[in-house]
N, C-alpha and C. Protein backbone atom coordinates (compact mmCIF):
# COMPACT_ATOMS: atom_id res chain seq x y z
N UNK A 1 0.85 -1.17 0.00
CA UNK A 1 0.00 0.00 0.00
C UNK A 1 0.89 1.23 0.00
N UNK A 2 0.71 2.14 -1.42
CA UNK A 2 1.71 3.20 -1.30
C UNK A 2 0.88 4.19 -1.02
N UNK A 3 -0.55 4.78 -1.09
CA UNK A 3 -1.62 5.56 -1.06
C UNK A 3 -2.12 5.49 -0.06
N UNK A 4 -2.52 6.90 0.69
CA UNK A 4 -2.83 6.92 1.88
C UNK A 4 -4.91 7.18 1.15
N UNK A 5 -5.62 7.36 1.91
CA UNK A 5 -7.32 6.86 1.28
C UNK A 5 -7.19 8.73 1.05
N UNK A 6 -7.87 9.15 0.27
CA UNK A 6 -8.28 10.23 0.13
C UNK A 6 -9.87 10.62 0.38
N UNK A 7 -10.51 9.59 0.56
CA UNK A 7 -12.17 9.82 1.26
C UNK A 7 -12.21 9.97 2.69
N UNK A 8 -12.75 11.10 3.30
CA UNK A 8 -12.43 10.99 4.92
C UNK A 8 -14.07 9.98 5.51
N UNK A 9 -13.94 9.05 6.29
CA UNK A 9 -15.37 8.47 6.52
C UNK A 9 -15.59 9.38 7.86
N UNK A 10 -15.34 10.73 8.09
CA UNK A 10 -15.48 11.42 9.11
C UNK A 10 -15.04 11.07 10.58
N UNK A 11 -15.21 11.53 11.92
CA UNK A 11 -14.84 11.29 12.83
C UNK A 11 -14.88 9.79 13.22
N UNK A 12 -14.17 9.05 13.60
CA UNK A 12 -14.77 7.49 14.16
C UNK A 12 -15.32 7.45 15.24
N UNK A 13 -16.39 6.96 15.63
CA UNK A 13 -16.87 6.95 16.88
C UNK A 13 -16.40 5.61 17.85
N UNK A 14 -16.41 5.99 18.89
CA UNK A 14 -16.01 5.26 20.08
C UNK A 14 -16.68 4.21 20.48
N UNK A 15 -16.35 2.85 20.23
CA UNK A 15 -17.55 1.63 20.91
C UNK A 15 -17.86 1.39 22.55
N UNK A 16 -18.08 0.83 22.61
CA UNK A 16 -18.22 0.35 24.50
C UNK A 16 -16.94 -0.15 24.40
N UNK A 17 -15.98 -1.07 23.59
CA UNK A 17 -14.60 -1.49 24.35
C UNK A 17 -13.51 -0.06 24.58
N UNK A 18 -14.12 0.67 23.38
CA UNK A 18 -13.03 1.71 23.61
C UNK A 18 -13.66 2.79 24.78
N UNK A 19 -14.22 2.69 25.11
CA UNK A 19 -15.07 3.56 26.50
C UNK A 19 -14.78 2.64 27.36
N UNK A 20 -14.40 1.31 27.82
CA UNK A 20 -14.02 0.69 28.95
C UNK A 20 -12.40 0.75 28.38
N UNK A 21 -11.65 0.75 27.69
CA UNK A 21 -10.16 0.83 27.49
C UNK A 21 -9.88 2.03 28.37
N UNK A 22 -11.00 3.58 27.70
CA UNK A 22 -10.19 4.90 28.09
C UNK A 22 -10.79 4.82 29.54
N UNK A 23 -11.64 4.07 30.23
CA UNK A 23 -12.11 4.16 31.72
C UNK A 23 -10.85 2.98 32.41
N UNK A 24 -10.19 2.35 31.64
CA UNK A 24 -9.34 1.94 32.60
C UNK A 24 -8.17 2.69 32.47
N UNK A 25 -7.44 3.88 31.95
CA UNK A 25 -6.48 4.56 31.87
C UNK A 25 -6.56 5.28 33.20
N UNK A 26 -7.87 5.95 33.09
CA UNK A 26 -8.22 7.18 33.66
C UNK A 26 -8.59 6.48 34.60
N UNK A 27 -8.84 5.79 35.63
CA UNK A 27 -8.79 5.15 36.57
C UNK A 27 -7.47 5.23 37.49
N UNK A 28 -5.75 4.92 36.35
CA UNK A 28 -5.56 5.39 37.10
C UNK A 28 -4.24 6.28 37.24
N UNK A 29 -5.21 7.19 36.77
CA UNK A 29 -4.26 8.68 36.52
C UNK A 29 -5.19 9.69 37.48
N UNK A 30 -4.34 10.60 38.33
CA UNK A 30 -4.95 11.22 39.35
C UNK A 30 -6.57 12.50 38.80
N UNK A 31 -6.83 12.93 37.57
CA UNK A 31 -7.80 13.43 36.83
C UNK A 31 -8.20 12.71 35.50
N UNK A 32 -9.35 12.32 35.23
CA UNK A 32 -9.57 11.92 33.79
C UNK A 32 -8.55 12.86 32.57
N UNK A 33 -8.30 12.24 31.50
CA UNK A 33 -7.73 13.15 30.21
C UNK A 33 -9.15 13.37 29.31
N UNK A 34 -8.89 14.33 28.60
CA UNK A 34 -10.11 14.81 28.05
C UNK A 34 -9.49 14.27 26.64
N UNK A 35 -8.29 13.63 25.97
CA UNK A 35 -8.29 13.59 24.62
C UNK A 35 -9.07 11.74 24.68
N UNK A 36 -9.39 11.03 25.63
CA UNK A 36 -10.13 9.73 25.96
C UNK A 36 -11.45 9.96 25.32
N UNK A 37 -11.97 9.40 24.71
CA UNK A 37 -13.91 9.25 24.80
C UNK A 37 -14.01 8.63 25.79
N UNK A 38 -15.11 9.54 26.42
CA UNK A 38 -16.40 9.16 27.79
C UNK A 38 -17.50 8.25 27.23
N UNK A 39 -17.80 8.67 26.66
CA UNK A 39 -19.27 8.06 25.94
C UNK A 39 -18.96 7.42 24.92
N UNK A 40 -20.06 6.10 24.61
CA UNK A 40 -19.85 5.67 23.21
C UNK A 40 -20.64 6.30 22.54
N UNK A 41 -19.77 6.49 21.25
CA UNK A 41 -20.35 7.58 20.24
C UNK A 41 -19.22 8.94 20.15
N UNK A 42 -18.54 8.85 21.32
CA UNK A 42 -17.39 10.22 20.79
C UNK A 42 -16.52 9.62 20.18
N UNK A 43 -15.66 10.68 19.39
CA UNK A 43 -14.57 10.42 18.56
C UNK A 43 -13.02 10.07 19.30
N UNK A 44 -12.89 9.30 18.68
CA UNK A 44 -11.21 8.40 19.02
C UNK A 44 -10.59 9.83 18.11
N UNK A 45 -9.75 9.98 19.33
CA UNK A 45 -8.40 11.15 18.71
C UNK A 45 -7.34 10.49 18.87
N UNK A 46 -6.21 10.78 17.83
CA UNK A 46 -5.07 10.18 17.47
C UNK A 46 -4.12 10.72 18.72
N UNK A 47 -3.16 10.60 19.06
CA UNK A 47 -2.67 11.36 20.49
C UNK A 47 -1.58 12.15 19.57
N UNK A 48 -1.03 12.92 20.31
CA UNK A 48 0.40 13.72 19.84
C UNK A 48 1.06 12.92 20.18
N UNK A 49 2.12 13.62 19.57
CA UNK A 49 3.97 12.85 20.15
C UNK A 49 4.16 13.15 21.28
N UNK A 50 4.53 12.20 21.86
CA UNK A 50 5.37 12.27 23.15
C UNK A 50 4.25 12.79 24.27
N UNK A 51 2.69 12.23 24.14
CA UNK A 51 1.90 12.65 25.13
C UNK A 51 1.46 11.33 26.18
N UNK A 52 2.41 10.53 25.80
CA UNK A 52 2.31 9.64 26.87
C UNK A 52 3.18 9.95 27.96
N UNK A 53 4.26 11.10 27.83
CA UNK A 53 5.34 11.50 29.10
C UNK A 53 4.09 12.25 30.26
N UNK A 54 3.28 12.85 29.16
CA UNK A 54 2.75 13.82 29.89
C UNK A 54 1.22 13.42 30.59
N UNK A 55 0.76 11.88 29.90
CA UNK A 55 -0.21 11.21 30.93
C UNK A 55 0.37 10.24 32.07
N UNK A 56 1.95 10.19 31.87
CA UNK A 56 2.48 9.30 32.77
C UNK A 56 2.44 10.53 34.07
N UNK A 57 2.33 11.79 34.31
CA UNK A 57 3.23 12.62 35.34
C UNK A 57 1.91 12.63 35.76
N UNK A 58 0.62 12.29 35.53
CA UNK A 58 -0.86 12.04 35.89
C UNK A 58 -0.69 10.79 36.87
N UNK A 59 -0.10 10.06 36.76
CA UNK A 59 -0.35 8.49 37.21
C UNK A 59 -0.49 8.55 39.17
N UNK A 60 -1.65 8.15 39.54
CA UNK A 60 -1.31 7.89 40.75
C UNK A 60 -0.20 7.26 41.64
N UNK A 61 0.02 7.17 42.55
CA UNK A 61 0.88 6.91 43.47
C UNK A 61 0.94 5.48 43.56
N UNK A 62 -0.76 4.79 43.39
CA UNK A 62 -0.29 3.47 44.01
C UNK A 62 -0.18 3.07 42.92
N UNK A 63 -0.25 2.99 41.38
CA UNK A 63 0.22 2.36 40.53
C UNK A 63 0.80 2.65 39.30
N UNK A 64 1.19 1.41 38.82
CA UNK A 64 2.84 1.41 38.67
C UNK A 64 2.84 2.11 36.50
N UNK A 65 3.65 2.24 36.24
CA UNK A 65 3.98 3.03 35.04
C UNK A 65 4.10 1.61 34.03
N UNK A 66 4.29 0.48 34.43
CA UNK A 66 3.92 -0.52 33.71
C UNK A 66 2.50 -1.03 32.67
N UNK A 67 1.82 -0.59 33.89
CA UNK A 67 0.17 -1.04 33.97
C UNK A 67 -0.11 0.24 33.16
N UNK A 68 0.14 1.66 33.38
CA UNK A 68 -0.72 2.46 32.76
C UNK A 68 0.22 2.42 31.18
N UNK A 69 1.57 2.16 31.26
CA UNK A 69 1.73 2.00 29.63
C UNK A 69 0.83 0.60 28.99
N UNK A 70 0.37 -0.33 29.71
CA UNK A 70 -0.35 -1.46 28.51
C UNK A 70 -1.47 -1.15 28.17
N UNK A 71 -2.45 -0.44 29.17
CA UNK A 71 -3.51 0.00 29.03
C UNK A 71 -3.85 0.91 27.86
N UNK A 72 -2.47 2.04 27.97
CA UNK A 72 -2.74 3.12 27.04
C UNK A 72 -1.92 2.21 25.42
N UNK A 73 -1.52 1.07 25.91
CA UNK A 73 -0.96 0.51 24.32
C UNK A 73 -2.25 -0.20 23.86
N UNK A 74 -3.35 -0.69 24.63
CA UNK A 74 -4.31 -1.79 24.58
C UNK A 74 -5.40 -0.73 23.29
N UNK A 75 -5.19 0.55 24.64
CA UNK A 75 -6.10 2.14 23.28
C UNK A 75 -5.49 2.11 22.13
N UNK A 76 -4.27 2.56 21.80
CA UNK A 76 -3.73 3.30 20.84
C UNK A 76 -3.32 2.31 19.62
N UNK A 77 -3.05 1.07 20.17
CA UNK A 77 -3.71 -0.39 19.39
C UNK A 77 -4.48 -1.12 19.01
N UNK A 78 -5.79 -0.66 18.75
CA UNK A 78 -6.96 -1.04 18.40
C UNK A 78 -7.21 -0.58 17.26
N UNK A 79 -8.13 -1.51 16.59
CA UNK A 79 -8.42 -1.07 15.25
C UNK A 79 -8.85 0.02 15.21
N UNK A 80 -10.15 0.34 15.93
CA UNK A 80 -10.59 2.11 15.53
C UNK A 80 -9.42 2.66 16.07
N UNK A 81 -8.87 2.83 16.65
CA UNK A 81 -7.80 4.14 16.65
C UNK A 81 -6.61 4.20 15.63
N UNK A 82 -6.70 2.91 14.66
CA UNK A 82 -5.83 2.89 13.72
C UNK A 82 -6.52 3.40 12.54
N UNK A 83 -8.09 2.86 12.64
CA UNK A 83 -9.00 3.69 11.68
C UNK A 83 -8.99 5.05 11.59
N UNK A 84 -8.58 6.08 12.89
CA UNK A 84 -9.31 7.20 13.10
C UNK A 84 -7.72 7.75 12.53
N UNK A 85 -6.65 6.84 12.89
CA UNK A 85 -5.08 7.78 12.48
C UNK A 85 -5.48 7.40 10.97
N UNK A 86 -5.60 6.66 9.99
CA UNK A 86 -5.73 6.39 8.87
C UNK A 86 -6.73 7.71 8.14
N UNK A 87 -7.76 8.25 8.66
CA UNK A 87 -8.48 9.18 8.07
C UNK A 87 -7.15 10.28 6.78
N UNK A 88 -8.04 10.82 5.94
CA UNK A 88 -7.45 12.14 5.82
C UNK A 88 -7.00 13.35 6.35
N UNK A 89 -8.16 13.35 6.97
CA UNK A 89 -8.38 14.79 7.90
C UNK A 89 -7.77 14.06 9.08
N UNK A 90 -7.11 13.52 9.78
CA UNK A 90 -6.92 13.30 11.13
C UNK A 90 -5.80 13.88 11.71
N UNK A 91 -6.13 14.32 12.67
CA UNK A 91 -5.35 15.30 13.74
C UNK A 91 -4.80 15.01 14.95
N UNK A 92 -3.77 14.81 14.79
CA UNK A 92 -3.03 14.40 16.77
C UNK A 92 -3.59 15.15 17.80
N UNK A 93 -3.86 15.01 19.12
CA UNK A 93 -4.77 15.75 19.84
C UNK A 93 -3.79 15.84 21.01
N UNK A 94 -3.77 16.95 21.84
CA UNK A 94 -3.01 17.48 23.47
C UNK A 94 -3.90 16.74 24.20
N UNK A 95 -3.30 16.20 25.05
CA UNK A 95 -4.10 15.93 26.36
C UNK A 95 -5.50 16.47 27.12
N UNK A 96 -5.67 17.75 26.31
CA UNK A 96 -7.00 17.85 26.50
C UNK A 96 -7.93 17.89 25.49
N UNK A 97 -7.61 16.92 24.61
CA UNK A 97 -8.64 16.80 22.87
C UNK A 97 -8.14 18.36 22.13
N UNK A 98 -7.44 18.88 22.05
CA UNK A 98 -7.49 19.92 21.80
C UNK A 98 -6.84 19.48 20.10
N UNK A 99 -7.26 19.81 18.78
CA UNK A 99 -6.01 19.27 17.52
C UNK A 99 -4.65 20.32 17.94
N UNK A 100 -3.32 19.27 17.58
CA UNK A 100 -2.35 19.64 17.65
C UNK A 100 -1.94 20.47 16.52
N UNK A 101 -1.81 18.69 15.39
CA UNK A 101 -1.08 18.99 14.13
C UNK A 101 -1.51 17.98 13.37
N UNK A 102 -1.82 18.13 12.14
CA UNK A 102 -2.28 16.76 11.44
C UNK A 102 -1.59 15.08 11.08
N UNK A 103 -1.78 14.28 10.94
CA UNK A 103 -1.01 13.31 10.73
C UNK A 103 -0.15 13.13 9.57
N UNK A 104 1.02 12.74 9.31
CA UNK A 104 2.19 12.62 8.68
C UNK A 104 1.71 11.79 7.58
N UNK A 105 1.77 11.68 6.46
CA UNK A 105 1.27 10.82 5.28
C UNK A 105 1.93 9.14 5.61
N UNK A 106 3.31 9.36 6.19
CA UNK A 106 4.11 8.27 6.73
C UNK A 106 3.22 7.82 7.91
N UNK A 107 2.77 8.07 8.64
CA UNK A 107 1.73 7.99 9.94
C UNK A 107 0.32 7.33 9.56
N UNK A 108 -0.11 8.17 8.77
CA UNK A 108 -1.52 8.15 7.66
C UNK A 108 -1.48 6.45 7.30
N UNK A 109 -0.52 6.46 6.59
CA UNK A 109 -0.50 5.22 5.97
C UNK A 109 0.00 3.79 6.84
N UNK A 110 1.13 4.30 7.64
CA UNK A 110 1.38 2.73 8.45
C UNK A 110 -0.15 2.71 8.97
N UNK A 111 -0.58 3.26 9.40
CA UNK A 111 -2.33 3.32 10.50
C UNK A 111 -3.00 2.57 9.95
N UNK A 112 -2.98 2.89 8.36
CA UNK A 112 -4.08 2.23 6.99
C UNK A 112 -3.46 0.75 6.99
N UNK A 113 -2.41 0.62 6.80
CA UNK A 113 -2.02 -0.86 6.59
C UNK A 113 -1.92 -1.45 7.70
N UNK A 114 -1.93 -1.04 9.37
CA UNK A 114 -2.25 -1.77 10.51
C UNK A 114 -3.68 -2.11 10.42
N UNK A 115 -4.25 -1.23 10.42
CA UNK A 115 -6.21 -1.51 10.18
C UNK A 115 -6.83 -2.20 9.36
N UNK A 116 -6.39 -2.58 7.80
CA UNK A 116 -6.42 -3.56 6.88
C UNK A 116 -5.55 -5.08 7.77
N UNK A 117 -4.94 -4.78 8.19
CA UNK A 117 -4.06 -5.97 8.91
C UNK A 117 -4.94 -6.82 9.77
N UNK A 118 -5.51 -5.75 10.51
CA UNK A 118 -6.22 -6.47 11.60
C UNK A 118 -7.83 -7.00 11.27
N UNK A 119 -7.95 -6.12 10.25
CA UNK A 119 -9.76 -6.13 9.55
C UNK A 119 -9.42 -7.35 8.50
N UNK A 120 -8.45 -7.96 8.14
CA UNK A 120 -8.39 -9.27 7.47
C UNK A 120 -8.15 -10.15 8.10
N UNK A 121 -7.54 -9.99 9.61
CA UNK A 121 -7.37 -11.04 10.56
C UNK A 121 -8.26 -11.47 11.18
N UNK A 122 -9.20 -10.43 11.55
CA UNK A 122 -10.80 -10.77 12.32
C UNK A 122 -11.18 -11.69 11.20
N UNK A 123 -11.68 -11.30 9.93
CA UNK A 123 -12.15 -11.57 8.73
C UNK A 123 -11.95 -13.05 8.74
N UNK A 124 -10.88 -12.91 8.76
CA UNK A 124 -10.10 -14.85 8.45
C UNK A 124 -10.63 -15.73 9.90
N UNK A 125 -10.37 -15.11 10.75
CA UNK A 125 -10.74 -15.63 12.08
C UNK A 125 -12.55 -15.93 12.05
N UNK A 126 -13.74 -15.04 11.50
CA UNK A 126 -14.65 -15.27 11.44
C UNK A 126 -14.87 -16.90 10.26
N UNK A 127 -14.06 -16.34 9.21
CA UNK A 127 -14.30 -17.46 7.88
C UNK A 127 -14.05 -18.67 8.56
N UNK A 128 -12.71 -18.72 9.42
CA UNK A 128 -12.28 -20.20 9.76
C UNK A 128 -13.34 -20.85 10.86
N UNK A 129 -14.07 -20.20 11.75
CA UNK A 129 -14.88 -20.65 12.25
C UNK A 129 -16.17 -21.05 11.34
N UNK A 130 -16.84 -20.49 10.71
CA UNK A 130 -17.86 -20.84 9.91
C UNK A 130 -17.65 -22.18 9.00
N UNK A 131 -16.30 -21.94 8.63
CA UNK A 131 -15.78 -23.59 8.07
C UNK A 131 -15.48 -24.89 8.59
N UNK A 132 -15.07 -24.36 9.60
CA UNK A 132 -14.52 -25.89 10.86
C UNK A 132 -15.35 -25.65 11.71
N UNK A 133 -16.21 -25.91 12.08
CA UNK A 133 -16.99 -25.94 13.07
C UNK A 133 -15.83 -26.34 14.74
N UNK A 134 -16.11 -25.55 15.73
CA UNK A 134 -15.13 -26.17 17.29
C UNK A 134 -15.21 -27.35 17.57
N UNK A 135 -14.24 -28.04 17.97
CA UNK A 135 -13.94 -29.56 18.04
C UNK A 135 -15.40 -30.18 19.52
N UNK A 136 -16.07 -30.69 19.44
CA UNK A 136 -16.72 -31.06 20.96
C UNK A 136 -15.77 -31.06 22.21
N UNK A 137 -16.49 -30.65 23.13
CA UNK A 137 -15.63 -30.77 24.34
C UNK A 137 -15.20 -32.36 24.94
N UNK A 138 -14.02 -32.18 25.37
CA UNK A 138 -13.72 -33.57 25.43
C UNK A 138 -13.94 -33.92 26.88
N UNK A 139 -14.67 -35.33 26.80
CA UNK A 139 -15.11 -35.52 28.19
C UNK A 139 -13.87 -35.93 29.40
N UNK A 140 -14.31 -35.43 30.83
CA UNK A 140 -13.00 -36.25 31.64
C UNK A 140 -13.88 -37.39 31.64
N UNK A 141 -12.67 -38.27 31.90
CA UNK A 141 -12.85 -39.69 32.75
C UNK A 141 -14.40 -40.05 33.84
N UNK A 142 -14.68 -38.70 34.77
CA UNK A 142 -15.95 -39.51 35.38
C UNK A 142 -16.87 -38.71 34.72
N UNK A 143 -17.04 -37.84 33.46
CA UNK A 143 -18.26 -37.65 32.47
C UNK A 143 -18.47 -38.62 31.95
N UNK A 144 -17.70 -39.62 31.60
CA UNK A 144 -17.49 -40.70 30.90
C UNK A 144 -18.05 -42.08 31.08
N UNK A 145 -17.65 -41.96 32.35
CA UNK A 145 -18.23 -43.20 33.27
C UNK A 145 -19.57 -42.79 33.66
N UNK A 146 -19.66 -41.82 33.88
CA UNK A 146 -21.39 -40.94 34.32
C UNK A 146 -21.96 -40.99 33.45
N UNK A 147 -21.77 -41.27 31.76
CA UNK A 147 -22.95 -41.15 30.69
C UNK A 147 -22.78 -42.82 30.30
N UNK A 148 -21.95 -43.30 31.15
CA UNK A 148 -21.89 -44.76 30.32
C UNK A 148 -23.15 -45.51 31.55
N UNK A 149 -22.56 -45.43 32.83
CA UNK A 149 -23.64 -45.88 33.77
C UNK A 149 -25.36 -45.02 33.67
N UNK A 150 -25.09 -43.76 33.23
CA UNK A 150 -26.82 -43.32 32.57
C UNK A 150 -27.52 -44.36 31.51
N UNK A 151 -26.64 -44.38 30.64
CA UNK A 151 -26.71 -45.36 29.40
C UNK A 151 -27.67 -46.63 30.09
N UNK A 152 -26.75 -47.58 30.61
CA UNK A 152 -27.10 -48.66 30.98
C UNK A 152 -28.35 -48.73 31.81
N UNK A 153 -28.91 -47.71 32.54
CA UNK A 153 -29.81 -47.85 33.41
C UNK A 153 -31.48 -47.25 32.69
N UNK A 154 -30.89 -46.25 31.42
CA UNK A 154 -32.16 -46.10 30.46
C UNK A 154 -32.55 -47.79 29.66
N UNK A 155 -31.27 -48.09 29.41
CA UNK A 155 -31.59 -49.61 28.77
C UNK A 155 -32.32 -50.37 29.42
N UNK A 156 -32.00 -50.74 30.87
CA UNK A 156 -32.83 -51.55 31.53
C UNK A 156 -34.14 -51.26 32.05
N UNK A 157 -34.32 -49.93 31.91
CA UNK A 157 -35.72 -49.54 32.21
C UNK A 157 -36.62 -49.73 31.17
């Protein structure tokens, strides 16, 4: 993919996972960030550079800079937020949603080919189930003996 899309599908809106992703950031950083969607239905903003230094100096006391970097990788790694950096129009946002600066065509485009990446992986993941049906659960040992002694006692009745 050398072409970044030139149709903007407008703002992306925010699902319930990405409204429980940005409620576990902000959980636990000492004030909510305003560049997060609250609600499902607001728009996923792309973050600026280097604005994870500046949600880390947020981080509460009792926890650790580990936890709030996976959380904020769990956001900024998801398909809609790769959708929303992929737009035309898309804009890096300050810590308080505010637009910074627009996205880099180099930016634009890795975003586009992460989001095709992952929207063919679901894709394949849906197909392969519809084709192989899940193996039955395999019984233990006293399911085993429990449907064999059921067995025998419908017979004799």
């Amino acid at each position: 993919m050398d072409r970044p899309w030139k149709v903007s599908r407008g703002p992306i809106a925010a699902t319930e996972m990405d409204v429980k992703k940005s409620e576990a950031i902000n959980a636990m950083l000492i004030h909510p960030i305003k560049v997060l969607p609250s609600n499902v239905g607001d728009p996923i903003r792309p973050f600026a550079l280097g604005l994870f230094q500046e949600i880390r100096l947020l981080l509460k006391p009792e926890c650790g800079v580990t936890a709030l970097r996976r959380a904020t990788g769990a956001y900024v790694r998801s398909k809609r937020y790769y959708f929303a950096s992929a737009q035309p129009d898309s804009m890096r946002h300050d810590i308080d949603g505010n637009p910074v600066e627009p996205l880099t065509i180099e930016d634009r485009l890795a975003a586009q080919e992460r989001f095709l990446s992952l929207k063919t992986d679901r894709s394949e993941e849906v197909l392969i189930e519809k084709i192989v049906p899940p193996a039955p659960p395999q019984l233990t040992k006293t399911d085993q003996i429990r449907a064999a002694l059921l067995g025998r006692r419908a017979v004799r009745q």
